[in-house]
C-alpha atoms as a PDB file:
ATOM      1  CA  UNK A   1      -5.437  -1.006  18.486  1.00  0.00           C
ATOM      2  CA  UNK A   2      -5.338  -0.210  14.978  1.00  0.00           C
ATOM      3  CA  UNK A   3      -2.923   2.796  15.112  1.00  0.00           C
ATOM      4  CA  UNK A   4      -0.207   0.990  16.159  1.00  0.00           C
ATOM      5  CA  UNK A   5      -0.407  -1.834  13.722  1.00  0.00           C
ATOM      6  CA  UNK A   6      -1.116   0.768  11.164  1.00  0.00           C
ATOM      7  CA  UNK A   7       2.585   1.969  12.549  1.00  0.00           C
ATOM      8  CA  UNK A   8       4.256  -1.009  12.530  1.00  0.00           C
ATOM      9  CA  UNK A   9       2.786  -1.618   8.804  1.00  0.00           C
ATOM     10  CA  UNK A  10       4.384   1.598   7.697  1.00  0.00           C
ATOM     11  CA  UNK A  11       7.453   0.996   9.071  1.00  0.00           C
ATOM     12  CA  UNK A  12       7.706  -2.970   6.955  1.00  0.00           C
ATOM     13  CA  UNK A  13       6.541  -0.984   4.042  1.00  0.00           C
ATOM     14  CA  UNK A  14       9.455   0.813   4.175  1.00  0.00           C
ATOM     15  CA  UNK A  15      11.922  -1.999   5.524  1.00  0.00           C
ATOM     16  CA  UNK A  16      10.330  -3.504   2.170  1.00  0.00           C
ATOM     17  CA  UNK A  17      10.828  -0.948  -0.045  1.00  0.00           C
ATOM     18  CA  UNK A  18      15.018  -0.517   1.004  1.00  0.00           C
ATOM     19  CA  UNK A  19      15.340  -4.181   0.447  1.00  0.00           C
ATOM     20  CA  UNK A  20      13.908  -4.118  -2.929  1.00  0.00           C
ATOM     21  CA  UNK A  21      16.534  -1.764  -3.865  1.00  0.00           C
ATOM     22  CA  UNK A  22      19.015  -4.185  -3.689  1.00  0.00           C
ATOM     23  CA  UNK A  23      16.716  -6.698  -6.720  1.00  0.00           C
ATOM     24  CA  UNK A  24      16.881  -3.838  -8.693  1.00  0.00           C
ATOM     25  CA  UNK A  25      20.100  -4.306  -9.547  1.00  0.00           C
ATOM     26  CA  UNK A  26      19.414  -8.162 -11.211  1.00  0.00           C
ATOM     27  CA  UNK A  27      15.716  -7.602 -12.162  1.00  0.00           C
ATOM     28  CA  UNK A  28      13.673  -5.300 -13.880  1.00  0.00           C
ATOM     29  CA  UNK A  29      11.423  -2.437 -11.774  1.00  0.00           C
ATOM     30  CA  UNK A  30       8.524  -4.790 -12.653  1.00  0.00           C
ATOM     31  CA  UNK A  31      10.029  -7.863 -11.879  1.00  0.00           C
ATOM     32  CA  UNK A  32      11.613  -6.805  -8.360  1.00  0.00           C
ATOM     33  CA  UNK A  33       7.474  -5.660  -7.547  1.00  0.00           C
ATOM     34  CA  UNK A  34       6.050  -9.207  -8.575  1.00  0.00           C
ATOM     35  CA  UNK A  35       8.781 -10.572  -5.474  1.00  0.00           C
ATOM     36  CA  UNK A  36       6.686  -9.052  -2.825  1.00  0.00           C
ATOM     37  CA  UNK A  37       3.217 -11.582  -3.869  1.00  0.00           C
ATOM     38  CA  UNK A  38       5.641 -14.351  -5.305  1.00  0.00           C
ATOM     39  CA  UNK A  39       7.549 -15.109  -1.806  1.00  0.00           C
ATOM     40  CA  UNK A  40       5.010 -13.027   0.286  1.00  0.00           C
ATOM     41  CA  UNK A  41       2.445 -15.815  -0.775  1.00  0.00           C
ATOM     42  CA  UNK A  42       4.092 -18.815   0.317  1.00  0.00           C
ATOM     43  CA  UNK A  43       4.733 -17.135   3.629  1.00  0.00           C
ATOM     44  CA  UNK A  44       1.139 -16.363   4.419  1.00  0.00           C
ATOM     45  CA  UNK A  45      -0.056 -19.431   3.210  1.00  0.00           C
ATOM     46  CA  UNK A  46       2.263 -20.993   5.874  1.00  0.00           C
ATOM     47  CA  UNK A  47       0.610 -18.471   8.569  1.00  0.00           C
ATOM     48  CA  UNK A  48      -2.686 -19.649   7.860  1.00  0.00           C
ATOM     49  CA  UNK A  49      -1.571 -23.186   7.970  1.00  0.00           C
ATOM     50  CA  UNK A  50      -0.576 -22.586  11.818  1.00  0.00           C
ATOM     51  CA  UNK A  51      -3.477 -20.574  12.485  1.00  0.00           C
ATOM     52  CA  UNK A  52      -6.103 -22.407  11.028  1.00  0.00           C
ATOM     53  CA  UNK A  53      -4.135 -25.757  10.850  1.00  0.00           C
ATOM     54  CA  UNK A  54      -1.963 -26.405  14.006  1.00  0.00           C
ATOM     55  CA  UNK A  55      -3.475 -23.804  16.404  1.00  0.00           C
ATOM     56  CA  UNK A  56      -7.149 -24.772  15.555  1.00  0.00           C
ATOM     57  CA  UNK A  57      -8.565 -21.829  14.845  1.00  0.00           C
ATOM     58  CA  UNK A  58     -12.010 -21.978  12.932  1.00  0.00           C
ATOM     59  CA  UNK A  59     -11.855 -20.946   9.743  1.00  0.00           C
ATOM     60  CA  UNK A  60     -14.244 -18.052   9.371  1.00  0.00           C
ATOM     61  CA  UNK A  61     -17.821 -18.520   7.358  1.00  0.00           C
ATOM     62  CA  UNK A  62     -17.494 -17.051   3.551  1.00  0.00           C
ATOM     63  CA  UNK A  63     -19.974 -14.303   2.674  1.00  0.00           C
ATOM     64  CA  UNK A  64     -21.135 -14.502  -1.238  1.00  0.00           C
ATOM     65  CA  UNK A  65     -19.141 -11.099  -2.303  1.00  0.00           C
ATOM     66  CA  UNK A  66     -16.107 -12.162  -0.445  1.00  0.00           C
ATOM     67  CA  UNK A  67     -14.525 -13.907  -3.903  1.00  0.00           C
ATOM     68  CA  UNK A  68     -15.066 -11.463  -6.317  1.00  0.00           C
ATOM     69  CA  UNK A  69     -14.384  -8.467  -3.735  1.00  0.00           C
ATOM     70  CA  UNK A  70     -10.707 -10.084  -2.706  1.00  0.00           C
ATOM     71  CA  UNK A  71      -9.880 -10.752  -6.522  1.00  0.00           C
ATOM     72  CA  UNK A  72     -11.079  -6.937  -7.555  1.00  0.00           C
ATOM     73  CA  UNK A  73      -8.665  -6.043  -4.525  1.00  0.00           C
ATOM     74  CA  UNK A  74      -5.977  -8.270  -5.537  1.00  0.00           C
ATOM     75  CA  UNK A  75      -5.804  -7.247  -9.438  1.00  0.00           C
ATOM     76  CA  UNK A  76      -6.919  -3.415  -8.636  1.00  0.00           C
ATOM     77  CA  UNK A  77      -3.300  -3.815  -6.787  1.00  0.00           C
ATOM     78  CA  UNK A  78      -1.566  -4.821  -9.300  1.00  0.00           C
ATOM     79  CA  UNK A  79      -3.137  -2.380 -11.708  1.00  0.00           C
ATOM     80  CA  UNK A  80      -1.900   0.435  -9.619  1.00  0.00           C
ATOM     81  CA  UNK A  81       1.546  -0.905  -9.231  1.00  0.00           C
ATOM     82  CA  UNK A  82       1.635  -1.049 -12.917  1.00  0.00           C
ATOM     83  CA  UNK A  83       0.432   2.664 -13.602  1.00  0.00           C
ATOM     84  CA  UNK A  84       2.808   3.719 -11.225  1.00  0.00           C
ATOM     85  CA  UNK A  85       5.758   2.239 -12.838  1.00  0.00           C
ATOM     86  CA  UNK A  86       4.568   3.459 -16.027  1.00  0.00           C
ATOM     87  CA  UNK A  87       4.262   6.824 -14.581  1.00  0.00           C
ATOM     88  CA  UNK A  88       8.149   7.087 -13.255  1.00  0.00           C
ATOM     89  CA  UNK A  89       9.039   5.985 -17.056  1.00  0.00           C
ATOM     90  CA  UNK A  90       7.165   8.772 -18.475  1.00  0.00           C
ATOM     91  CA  UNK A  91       8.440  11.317 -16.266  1.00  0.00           C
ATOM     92  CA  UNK A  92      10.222  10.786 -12.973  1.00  0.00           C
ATOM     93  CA  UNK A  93      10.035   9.228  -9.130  1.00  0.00           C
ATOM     94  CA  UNK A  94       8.333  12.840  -7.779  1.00  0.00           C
ATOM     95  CA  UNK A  95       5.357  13.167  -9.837  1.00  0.00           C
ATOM     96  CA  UNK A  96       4.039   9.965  -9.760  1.00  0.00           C
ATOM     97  CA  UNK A  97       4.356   9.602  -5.988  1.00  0.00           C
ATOM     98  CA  UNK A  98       2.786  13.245  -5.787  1.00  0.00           C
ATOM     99  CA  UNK A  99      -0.221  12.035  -7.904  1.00  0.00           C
ATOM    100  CA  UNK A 100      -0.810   9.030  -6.647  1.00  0.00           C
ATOM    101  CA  UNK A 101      -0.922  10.068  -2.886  1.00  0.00           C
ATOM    102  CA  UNK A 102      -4.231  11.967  -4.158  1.00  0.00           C
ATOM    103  CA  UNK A 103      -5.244   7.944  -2.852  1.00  0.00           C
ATOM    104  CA  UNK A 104      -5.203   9.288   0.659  1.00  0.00           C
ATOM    105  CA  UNK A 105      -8.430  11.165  -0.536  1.00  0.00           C
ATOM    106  CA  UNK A 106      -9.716   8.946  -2.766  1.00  0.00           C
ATOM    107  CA  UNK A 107      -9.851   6.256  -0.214  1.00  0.00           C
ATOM    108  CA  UNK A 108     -12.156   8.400   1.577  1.00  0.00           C
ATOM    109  CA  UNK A 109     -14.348   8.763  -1.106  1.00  0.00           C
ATOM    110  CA  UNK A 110     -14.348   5.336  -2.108  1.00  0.00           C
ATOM    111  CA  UNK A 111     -15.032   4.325   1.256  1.00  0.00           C
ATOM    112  CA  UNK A 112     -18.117   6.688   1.519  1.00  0.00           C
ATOM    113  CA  UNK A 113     -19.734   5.163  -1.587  1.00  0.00           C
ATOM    114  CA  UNK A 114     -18.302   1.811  -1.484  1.00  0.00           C
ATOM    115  CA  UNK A 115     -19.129   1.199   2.070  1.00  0.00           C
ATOM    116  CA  UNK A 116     -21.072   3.995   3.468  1.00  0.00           C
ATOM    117  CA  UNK A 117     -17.983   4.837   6.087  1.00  0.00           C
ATOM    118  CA  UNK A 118     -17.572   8.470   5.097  1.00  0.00           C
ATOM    119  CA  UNK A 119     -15.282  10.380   7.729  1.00  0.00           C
ATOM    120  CA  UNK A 120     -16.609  13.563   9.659  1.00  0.00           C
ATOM    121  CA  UNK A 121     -15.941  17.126   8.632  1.00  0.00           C
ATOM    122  CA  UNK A 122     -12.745  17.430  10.134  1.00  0.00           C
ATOM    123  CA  UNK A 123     -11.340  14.056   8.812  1.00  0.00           C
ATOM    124  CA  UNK A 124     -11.878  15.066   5.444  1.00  0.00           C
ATOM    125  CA  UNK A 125      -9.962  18.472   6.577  1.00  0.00           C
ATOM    126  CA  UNK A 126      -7.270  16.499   7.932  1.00  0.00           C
ATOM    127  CA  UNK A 127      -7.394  13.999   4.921  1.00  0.00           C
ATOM    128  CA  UNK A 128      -6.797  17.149   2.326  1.00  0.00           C
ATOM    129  CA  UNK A 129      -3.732  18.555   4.790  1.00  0.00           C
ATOM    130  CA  UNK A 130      -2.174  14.999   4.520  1.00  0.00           C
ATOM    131  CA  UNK A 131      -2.711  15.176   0.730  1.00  0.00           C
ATOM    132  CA  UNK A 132      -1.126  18.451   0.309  1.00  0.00           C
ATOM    133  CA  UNK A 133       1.698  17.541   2.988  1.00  0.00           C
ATOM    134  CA  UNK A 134       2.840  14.409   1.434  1.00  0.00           C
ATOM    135  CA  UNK A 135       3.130  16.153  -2.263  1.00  0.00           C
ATOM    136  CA  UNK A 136       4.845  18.698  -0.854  1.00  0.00           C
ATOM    137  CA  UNK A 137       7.493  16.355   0.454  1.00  0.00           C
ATOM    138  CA  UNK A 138       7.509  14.304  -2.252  1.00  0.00           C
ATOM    139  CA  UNK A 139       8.178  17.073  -4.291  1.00  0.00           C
ATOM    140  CA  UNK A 140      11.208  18.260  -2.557  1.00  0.00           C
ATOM    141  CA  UNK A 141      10.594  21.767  -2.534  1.00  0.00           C
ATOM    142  CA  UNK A 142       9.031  21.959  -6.665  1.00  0.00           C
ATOM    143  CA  UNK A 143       5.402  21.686  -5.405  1.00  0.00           C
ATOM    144  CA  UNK A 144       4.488  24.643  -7.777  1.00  0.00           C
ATOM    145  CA  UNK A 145       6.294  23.221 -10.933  1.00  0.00           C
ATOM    146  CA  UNK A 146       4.686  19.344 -10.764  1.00  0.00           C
ATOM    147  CA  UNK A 147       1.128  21.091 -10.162  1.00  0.00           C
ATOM    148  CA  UNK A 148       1.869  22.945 -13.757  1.00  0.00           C
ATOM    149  CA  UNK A 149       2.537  19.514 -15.083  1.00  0.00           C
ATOM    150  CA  UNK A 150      -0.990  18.341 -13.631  1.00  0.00           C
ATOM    151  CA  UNK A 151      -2.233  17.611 -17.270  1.00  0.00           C
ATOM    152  CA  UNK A 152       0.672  15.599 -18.804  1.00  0.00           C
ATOM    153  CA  UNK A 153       0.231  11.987 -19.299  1.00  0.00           C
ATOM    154  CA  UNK A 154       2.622  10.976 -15.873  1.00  0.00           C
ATOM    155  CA  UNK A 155       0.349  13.205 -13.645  1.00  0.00           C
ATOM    156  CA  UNK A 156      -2.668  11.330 -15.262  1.00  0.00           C
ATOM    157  CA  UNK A 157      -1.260   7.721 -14.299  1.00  0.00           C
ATOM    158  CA  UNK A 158      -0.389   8.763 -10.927  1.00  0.00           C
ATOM    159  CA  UNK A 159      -3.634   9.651 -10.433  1.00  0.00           C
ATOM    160  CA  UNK A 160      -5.008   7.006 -11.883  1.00  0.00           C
ATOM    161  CA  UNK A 161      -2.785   4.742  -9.373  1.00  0.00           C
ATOM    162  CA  UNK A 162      -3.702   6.142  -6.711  1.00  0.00           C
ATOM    163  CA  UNK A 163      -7.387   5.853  -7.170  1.00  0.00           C
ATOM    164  CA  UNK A 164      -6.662   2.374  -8.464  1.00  0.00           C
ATOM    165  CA  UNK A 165      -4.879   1.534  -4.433  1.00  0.00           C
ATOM    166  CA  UNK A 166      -7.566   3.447  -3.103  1.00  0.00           C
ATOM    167  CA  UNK A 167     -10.296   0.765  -4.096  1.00  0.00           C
ATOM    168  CA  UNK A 168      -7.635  -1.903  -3.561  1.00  0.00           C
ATOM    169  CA  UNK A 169      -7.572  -0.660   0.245  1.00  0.00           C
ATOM    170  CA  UNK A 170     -11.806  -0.622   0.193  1.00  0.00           C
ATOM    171  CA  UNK A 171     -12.060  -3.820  -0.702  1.00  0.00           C
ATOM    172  CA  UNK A 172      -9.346  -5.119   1.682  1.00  0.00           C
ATOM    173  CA  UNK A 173     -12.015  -4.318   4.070  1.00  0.00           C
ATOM    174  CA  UNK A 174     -14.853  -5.114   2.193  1.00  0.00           C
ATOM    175  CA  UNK A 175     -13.276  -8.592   1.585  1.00  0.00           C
ATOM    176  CA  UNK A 176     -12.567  -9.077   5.119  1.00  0.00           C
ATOM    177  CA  UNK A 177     -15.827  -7.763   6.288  1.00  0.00           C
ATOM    178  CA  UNK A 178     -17.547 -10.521   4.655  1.00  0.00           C
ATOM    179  CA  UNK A 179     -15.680 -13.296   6.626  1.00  0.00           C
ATOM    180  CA  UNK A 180     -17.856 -13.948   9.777  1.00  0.00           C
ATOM    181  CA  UNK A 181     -17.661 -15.615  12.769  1.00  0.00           C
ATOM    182  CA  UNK A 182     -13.671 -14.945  13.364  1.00  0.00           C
ATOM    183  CA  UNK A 183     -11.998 -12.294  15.154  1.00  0.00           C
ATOM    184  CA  UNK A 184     -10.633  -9.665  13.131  1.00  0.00           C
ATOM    185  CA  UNK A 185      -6.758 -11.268  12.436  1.00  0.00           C
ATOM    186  CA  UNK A 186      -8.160 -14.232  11.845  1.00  0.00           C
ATOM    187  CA  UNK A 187     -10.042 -12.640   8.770  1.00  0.00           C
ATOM    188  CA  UNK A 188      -7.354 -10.381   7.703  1.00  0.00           C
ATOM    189  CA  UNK A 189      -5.014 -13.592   7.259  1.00  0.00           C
ATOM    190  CA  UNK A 190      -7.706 -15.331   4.999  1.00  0.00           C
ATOM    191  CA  UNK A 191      -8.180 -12.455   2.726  1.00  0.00           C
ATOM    192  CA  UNK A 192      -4.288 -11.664   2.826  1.00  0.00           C
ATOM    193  CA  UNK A 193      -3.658 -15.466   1.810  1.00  0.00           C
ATOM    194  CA  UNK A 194      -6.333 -15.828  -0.848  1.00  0.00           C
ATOM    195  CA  UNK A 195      -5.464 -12.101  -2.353  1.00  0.00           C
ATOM    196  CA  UNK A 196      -1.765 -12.782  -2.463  1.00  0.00           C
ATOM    197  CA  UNK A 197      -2.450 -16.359  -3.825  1.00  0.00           C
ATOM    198  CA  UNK A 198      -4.376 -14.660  -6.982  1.00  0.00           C
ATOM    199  CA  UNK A 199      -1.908 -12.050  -7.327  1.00  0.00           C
ATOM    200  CA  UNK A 200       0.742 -14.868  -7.859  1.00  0.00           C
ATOM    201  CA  UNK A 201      -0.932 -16.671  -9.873  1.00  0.00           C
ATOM    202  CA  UNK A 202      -2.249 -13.711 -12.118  1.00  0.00           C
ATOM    203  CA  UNK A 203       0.866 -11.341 -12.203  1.00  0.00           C
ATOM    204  CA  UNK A 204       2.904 -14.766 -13.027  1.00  0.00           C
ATOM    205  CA  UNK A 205       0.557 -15.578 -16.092  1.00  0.00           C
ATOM    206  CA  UNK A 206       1.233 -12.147 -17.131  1.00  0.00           C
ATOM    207  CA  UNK A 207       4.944 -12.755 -16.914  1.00  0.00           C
ATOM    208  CA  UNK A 208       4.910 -16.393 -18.529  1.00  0.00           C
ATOM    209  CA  UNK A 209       3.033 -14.528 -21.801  1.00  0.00           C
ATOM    210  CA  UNK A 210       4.539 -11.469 -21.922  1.00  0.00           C
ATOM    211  CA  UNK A 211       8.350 -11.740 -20.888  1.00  0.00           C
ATOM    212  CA  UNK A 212       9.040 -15.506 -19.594  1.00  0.00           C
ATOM    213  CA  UNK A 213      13.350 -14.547 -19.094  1.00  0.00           C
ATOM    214  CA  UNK A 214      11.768 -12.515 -15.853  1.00  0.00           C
ATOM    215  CA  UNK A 215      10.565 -15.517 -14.314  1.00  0.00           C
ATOM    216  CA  UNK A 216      13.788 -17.485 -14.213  1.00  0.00           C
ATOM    217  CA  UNK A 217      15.775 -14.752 -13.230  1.00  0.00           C
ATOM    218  CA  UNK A 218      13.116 -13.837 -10.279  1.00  0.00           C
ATOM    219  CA  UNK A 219      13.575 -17.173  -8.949  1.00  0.00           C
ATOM    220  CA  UNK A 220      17.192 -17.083  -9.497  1.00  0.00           C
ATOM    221  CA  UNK A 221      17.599 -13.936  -6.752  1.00  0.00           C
ATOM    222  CA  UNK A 222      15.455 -15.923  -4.145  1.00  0.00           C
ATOM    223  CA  UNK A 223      18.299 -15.041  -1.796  1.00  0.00           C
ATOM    224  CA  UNK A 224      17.960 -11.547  -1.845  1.00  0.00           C
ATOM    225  CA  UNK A 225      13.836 -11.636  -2.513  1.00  0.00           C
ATOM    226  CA  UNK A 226      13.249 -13.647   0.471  1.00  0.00           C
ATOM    227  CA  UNK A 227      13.723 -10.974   2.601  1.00  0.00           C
ATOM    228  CA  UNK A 228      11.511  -8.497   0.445  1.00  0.00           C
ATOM    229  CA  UNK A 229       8.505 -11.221   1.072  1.00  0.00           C
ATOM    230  CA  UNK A 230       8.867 -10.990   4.601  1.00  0.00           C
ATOM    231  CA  UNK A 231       8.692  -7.273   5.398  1.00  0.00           C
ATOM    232  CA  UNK A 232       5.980  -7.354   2.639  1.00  0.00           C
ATOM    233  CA  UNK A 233       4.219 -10.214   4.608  1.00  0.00           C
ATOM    234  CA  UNK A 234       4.027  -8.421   7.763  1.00  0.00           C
ATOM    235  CA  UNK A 235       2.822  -4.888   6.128  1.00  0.00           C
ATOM    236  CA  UNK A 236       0.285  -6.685   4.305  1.00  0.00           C
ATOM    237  CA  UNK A 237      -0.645  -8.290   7.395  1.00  0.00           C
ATOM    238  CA  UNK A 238      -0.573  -5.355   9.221  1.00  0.00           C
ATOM    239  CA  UNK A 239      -2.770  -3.306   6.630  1.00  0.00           C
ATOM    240  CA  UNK A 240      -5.272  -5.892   6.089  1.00  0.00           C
ATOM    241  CA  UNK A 241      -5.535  -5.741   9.751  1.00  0.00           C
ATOM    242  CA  UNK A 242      -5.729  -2.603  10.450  1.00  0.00           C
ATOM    243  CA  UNK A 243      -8.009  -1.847   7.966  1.00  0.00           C
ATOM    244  CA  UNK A 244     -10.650  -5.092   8.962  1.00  0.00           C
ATOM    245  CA  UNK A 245     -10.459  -2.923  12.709  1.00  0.00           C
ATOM    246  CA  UNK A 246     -11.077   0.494  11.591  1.00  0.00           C
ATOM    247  CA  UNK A 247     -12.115   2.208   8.333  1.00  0.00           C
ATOM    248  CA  UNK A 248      -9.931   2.513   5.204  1.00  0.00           C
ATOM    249  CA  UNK A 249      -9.592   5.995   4.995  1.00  0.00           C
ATOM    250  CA  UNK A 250      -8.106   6.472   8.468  1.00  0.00           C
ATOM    251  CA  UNK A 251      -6.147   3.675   7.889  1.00  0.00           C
ATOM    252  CA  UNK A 252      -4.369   5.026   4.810  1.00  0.00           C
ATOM    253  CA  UNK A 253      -4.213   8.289   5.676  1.00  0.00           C
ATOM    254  CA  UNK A 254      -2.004   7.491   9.184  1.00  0.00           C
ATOM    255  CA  UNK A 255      -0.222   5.003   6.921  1.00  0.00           C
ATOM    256  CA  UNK A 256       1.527   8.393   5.056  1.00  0.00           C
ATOM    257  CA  UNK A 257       3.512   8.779   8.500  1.00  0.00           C
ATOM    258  CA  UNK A 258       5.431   6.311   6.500  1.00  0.00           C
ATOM    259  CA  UNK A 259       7.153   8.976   4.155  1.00  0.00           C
ATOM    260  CA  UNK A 260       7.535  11.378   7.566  1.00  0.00           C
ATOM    261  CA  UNK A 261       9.584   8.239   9.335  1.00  0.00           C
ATOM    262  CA  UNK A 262      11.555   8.044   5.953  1.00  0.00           C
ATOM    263  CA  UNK A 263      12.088  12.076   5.787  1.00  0.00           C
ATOM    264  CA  UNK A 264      13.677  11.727   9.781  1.00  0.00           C
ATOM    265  CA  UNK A 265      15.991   8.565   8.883  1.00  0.00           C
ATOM    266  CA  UNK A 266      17.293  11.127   5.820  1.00  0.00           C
ATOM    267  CA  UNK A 267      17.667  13.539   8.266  1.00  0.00           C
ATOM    268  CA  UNK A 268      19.037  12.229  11.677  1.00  0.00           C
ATOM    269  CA  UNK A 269      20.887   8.466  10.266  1.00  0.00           C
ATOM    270  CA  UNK A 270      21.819   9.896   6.735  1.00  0.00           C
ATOM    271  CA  UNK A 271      22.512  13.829   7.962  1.00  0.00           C
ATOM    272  CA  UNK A 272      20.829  15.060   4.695  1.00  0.00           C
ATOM    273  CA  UNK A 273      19.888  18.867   4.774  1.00  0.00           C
ATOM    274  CA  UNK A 274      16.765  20.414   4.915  1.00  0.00           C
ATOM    275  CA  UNK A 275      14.644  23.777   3.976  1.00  0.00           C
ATOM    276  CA  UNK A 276      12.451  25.197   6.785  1.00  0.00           C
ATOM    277  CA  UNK A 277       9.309  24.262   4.108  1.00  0.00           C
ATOM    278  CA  UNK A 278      10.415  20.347   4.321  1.00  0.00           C
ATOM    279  CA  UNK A 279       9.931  20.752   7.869  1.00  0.00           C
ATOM    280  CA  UNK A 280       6.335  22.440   7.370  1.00  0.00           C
ATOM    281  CA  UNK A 281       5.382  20.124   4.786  1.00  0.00           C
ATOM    282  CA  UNK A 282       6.311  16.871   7.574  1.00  0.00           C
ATOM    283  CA  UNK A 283       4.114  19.097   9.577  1.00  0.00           C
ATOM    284  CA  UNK A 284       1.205  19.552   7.832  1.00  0.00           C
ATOM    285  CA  UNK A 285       1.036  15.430   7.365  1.00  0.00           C
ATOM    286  CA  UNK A 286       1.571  15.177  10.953  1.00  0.00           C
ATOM    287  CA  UNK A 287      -1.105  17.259  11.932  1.00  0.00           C
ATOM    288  CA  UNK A 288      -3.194  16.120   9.309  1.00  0.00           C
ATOM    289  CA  UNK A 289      -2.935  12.519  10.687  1.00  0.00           C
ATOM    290  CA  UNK A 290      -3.913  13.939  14.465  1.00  0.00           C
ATOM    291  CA  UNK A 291      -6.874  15.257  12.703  1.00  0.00           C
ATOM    292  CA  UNK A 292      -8.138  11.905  10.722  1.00  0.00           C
ATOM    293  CA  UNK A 293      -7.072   9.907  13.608  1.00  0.00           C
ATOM    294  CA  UNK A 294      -8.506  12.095  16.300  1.00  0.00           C
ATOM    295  CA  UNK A 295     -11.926  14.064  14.825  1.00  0.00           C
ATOM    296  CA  UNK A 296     -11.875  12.075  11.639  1.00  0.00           C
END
């Protein structure tokens, strides 16, 4: 069950990521990225109002780590959003994305220490292929030239942000697995609505201190951001799902189909060109997938 709402995640994640386009135009990169917990928040909150409120459905019984594991998850988010941005200032789009999709193998790792779900051989075979896939066609064909620029300070970030949304996936589940006595939605709706409440209320602090103008301004473009908290809503829900079903690291790593779907839409909507190594590179992340998802 978890492969196709790790899909269908993938696919709002990048529904989400088109429509934030458009804010980028009246707010800044930073700005436009706080949307997704501002509106996403009130949104989920109104989901667990049905679910728990007009549907009935028990609330699930709190374990003691659950609080501090869901706020580590929510500001370890936020964190990596940050260092991401910071790393497409210091350089540009490609090598941050490269570096930070290093998180499809850091999630692994994380996972095995964090909570002793390491994958088999193979998975961490097919893990590495994804890695080196996804770079590849993030790089669009200069692969070679952003691994020579592996020591400069926008390599270093991207890194950084990727390890930073590789413990942010971990303790998703490590959040949700200390919820009891509620089937596995159920819990991935409470952590979703508590993480995205702190993220609000942190990231907005932030905002209020450091550049108030942004505030105003995001809640001026609620017309265009209310669609961005949707899609981000139902990836969100769809990740935290997925990974309270199955373990993070296969979760992630079949979440990188995402840049795969985007590299066909180019393709067969837009009728952008490509080299015969684009197509090996989708390839390798494809098969790198079967493998996690398969033998992993």
């Amino acid at each position: 069950m978890w492969i196709p709402i790790t899909l269908a995640a993938a696919v709002c994640q990048i529904l989400r990521t088109s429509r934030q386009h458009e804010l980028r135009s009246v707010l800044s990169t930073s700005a436009a990225g706080y949307v997704r917990y501002l509106y996403g928040a009130p949104l989920a909150l109104g989901v667990s109002v049905v679910l728990f409120g007009v549907v009935s459905h028990d609330l699930p019984a709190i374990g003691d780590w659950f609080w501090p594991v869901v706020a580590l998850a929510g500001v370890t988010q936020i964190l990596a959003t940050i260092a991401l941005l910071e790393s497409f200032k210091l350089r540009d789009f490609a090598v941050g994305t490269v570096y930070a999709k290093s998180e499809v193998i850091l999630v692994a790792v994380v996972g095995a220490i964090g909570l002793g779900e390491p994958l088999r051989p193979y998975g961490w075979v097919g893990a590495a292929l994804v890695t080196i896939g996804v770079a590849w066609l993030a790089s669009n064909g200069r692969f070679a030239t952003l691994l020579k620029r592996a020591g400069d300070p926008a390599a270093f970030l991207g890194i950084v942000a990727g390890g930073l949304f590789a413990i942010t996936a971990v303790a998703i589940r490590g959040a949700s697995n200390q919820l009891t006595g509620a089937p596995a939605f159920d819990r991935a709706i409470a952590t979703l609505t508590v993480m995205l409440a702190i993220q609000t209320v942190v990231n907005g602090v932030a905002f209020a201190v450091i550049a108030p103008a942004e505030l105003a301004r995001t809640a001026r473009a609620w017309r265009p951001a209310i669609p961005v908290g949707v899609f981000s809503l139902l990836g969100s829900i769809g990740w935290a799902w997925a990974v309270t079903l199955e373990n993070a690291a296969k979760v992630r790593t079949l979440g990188q189909v995402e840049l795969v779907i985007a590299f066909l839409i180019a393709r067969y909507s837009l009728g952008e060109r490509h080299v015969r190594a684009d197509y090996l590179a989708a390839g390798l992340v494809l098969g790198g997938v079967v493998g996690v998802t398969v033998l992993g």
